[in-house]
C-alpha atoms as a PDB file:
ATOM      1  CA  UNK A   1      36.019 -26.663  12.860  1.00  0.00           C
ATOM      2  CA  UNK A   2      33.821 -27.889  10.025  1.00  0.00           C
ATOM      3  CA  UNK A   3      31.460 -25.854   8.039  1.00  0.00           C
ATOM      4  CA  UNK A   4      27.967 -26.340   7.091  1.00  0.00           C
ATOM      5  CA  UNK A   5      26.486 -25.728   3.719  1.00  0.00           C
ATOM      6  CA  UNK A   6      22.956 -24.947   4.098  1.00  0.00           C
ATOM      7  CA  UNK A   7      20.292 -25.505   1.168  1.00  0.00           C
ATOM      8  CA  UNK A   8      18.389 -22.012   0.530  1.00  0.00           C
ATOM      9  CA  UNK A   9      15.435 -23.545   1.296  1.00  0.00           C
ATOM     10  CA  UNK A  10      16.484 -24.177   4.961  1.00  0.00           C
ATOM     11  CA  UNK A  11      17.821 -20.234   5.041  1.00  0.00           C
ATOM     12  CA  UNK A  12      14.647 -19.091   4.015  1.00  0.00           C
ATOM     13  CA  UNK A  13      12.115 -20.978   6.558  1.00  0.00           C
ATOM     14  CA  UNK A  14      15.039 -20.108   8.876  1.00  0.00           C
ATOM     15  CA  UNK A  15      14.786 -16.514   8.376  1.00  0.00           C
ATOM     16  CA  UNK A  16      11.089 -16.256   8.323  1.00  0.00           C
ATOM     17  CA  UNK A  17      11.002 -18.169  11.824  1.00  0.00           C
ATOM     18  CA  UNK A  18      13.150 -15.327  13.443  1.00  0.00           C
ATOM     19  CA  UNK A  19      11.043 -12.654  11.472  1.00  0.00           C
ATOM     20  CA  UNK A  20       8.377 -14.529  13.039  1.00  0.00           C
ATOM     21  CA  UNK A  21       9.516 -14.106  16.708  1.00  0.00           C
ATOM     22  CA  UNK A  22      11.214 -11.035  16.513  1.00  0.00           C
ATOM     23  CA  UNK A  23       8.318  -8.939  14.871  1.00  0.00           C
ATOM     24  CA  UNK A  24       5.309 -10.170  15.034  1.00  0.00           C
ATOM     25  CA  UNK A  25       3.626  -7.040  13.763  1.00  0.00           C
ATOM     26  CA  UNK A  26       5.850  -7.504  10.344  1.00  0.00           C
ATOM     27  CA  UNK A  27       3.664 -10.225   9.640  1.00  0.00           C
ATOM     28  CA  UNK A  28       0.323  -8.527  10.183  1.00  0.00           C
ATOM     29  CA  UNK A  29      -1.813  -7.853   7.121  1.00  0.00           C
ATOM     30  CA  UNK A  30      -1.979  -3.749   6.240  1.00  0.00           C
ATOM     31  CA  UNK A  31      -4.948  -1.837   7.117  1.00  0.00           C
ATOM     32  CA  UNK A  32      -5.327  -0.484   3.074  1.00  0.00           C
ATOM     33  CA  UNK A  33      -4.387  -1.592  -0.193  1.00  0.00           C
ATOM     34  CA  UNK A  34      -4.095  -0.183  -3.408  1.00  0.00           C
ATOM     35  CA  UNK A  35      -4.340  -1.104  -6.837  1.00  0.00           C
ATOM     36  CA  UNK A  36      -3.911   0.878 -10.286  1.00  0.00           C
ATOM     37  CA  UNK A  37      -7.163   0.375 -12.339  1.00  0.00           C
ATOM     38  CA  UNK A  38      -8.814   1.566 -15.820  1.00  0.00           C
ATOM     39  CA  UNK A  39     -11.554   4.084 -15.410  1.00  0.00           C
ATOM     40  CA  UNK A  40     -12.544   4.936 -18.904  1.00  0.00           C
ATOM     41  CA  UNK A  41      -9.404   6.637 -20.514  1.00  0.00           C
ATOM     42  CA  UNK A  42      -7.979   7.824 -17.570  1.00  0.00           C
ATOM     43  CA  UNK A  43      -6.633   5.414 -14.338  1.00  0.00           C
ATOM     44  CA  UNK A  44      -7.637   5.528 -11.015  1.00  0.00           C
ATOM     45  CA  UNK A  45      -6.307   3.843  -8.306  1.00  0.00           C
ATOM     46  CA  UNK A  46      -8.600   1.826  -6.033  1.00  0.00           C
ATOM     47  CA  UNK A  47      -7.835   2.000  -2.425  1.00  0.00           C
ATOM     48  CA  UNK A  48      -9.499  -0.808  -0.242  1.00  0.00           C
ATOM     49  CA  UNK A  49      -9.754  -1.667   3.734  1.00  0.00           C
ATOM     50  CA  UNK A  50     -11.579  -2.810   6.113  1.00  0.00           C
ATOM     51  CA  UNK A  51     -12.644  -0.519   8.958  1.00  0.00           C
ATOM     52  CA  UNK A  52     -14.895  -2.245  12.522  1.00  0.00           C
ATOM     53  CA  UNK A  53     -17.716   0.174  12.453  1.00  0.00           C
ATOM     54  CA  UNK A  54     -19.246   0.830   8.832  1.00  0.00           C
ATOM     55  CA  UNK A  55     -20.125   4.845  10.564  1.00  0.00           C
ATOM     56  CA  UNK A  56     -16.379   5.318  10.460  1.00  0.00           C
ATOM     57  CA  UNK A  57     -15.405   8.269   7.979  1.00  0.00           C
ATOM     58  CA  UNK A  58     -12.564   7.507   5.245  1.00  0.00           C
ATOM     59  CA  UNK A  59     -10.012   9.962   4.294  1.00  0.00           C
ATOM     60  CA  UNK A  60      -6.804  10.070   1.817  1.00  0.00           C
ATOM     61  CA  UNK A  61      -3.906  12.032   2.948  1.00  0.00           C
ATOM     62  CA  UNK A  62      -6.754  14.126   4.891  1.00  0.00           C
ATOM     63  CA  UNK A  63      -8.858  14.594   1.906  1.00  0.00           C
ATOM     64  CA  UNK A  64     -12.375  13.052   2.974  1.00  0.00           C
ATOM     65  CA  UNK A  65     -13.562  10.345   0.608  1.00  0.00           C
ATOM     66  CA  UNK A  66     -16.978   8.826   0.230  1.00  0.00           C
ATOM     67  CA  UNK A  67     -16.861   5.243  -0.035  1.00  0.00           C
ATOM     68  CA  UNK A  68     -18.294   2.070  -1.321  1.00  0.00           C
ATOM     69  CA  UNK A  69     -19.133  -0.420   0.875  1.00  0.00           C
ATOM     70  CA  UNK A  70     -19.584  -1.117   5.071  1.00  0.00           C
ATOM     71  CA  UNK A  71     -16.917  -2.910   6.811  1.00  0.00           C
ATOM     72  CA  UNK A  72     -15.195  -3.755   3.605  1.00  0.00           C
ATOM     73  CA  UNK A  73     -14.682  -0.947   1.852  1.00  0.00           C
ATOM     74  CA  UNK A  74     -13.507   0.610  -1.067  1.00  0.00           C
ATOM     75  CA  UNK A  75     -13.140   3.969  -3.204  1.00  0.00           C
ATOM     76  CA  UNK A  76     -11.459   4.219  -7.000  1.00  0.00           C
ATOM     77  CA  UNK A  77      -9.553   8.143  -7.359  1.00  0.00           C
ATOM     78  CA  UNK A  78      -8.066   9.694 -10.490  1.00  0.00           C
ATOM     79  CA  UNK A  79      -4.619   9.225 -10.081  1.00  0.00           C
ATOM     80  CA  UNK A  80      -4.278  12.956 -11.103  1.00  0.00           C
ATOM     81  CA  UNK A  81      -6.582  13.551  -7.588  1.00  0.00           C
ATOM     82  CA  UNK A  82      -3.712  11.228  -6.184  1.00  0.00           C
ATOM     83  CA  UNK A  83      -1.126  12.980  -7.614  1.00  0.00           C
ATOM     84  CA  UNK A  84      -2.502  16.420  -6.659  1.00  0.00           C
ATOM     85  CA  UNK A  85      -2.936  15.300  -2.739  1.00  0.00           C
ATOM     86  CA  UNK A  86       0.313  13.598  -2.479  1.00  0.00           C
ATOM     87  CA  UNK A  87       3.690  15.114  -2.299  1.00  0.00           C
ATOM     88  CA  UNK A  88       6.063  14.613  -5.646  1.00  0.00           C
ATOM     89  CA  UNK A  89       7.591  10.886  -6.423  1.00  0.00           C
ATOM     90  CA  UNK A  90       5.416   9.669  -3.065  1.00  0.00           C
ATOM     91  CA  UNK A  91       5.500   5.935  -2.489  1.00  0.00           C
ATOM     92  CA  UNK A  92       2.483   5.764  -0.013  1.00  0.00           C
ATOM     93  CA  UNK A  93      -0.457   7.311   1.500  1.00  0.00           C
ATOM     94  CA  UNK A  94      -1.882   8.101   4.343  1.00  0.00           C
ATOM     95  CA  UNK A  95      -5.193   6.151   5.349  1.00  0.00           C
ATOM     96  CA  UNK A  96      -7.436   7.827   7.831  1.00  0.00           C
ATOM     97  CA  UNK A  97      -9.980   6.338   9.521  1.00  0.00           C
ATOM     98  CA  UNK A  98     -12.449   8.716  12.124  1.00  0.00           C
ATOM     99  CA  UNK A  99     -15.125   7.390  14.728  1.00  0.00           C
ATOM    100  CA  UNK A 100     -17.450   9.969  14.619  1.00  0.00           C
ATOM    101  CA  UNK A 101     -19.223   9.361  17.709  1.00  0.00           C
ATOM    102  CA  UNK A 102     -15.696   9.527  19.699  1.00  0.00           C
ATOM    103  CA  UNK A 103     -13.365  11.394  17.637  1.00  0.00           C
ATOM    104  CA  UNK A 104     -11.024   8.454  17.431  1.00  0.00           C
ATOM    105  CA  UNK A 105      -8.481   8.452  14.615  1.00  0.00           C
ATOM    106  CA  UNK A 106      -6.256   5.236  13.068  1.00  0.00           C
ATOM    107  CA  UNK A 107      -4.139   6.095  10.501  1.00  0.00           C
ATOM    108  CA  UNK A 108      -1.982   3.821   8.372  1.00  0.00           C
ATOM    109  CA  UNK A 109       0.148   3.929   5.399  1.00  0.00           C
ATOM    110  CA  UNK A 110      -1.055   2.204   2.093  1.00  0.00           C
ATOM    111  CA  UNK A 111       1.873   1.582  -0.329  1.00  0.00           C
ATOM    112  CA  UNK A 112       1.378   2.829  -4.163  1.00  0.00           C
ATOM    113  CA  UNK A 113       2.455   1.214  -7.347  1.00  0.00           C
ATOM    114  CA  UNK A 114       6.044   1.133  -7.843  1.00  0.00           C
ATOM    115  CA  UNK A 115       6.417   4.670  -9.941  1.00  0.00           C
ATOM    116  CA  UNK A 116       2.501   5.938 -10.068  1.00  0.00           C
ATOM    117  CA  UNK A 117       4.095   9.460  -8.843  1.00  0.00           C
ATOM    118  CA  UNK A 118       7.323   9.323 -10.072  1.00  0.00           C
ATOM    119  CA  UNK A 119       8.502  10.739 -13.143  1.00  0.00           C
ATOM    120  CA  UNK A 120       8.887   8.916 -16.636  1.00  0.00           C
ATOM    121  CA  UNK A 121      12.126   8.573 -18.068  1.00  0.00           C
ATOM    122  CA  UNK A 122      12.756   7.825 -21.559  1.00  0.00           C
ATOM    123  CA  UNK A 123      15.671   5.511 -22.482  1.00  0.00           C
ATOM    124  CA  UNK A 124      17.521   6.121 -25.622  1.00  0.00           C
ATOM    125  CA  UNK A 125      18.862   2.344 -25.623  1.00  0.00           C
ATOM    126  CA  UNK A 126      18.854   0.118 -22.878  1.00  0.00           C
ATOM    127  CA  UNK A 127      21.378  -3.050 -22.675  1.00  0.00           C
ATOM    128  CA  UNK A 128      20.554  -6.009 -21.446  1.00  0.00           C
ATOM    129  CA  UNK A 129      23.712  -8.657 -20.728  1.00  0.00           C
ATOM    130  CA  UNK A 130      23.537 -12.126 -20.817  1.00  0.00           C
ATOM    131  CA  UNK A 131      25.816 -14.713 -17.862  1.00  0.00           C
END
């Protein structure tokens, strides 16, 4: 029996053609995204989506949010609001949107920047190694 060497290039469009076929939701684009912006001195973070009836009502990790925008929308929150709503060293978000003529609710999960609720640590030395 013989063995193949396969270029990396081939393993990669490989594995995103079974990704591809095997979940097809994977590949979907999310239903909110965030993104850590100035506001003055302080940061916010801007939380954006897109929603099909501009009447639908927004809400954060149930917190009700007025926001910019119709279909495309968009709201900018302290990140100590963010921090107060979420629970410690949270990664995500919960993104609720409400038809207010039926009640409906969708709710998805927008991912935060790697650390925004985590806590700092300080580094007396760090080492970095060369190959």
């Amino acid at each position: 029996m013989r063995l193949m060497r396969f270029d990396a290039k081939v393993l990669a469009v490989g594995g995103a053609a079974l990704m591809t076929v095997f979940a097809p939701g994977a590949m979907a684009t999310p239903d909110a995204d965030t993104k850590l912006v100035a506001c003055g001195e302080a940061s916010c973070l801007l939380v954006s989506g897109r929603r099909d009836d501009a009447a639908s009502d927004v809400s954060i990790n149930g917190h009700p949010v007025a926001v910019e925008g119709q279909r495309a929308w968009r709201v900018s929150l302290p990140v100590e609001t963010i921090r107060e709503w979420s629970l410690p060293r949270a990664r995500t978000i919960d993104v609720t949107l409400m038809d207010p003529r039926t009640g409906d609710q969708t709710t998805s999960r927008a991912g935060l920047p790697i650390g925004l609720l985590g806590h700092v640590t300080d580094f007396a030395a760090l080492v970095i190694g060369t190959r």
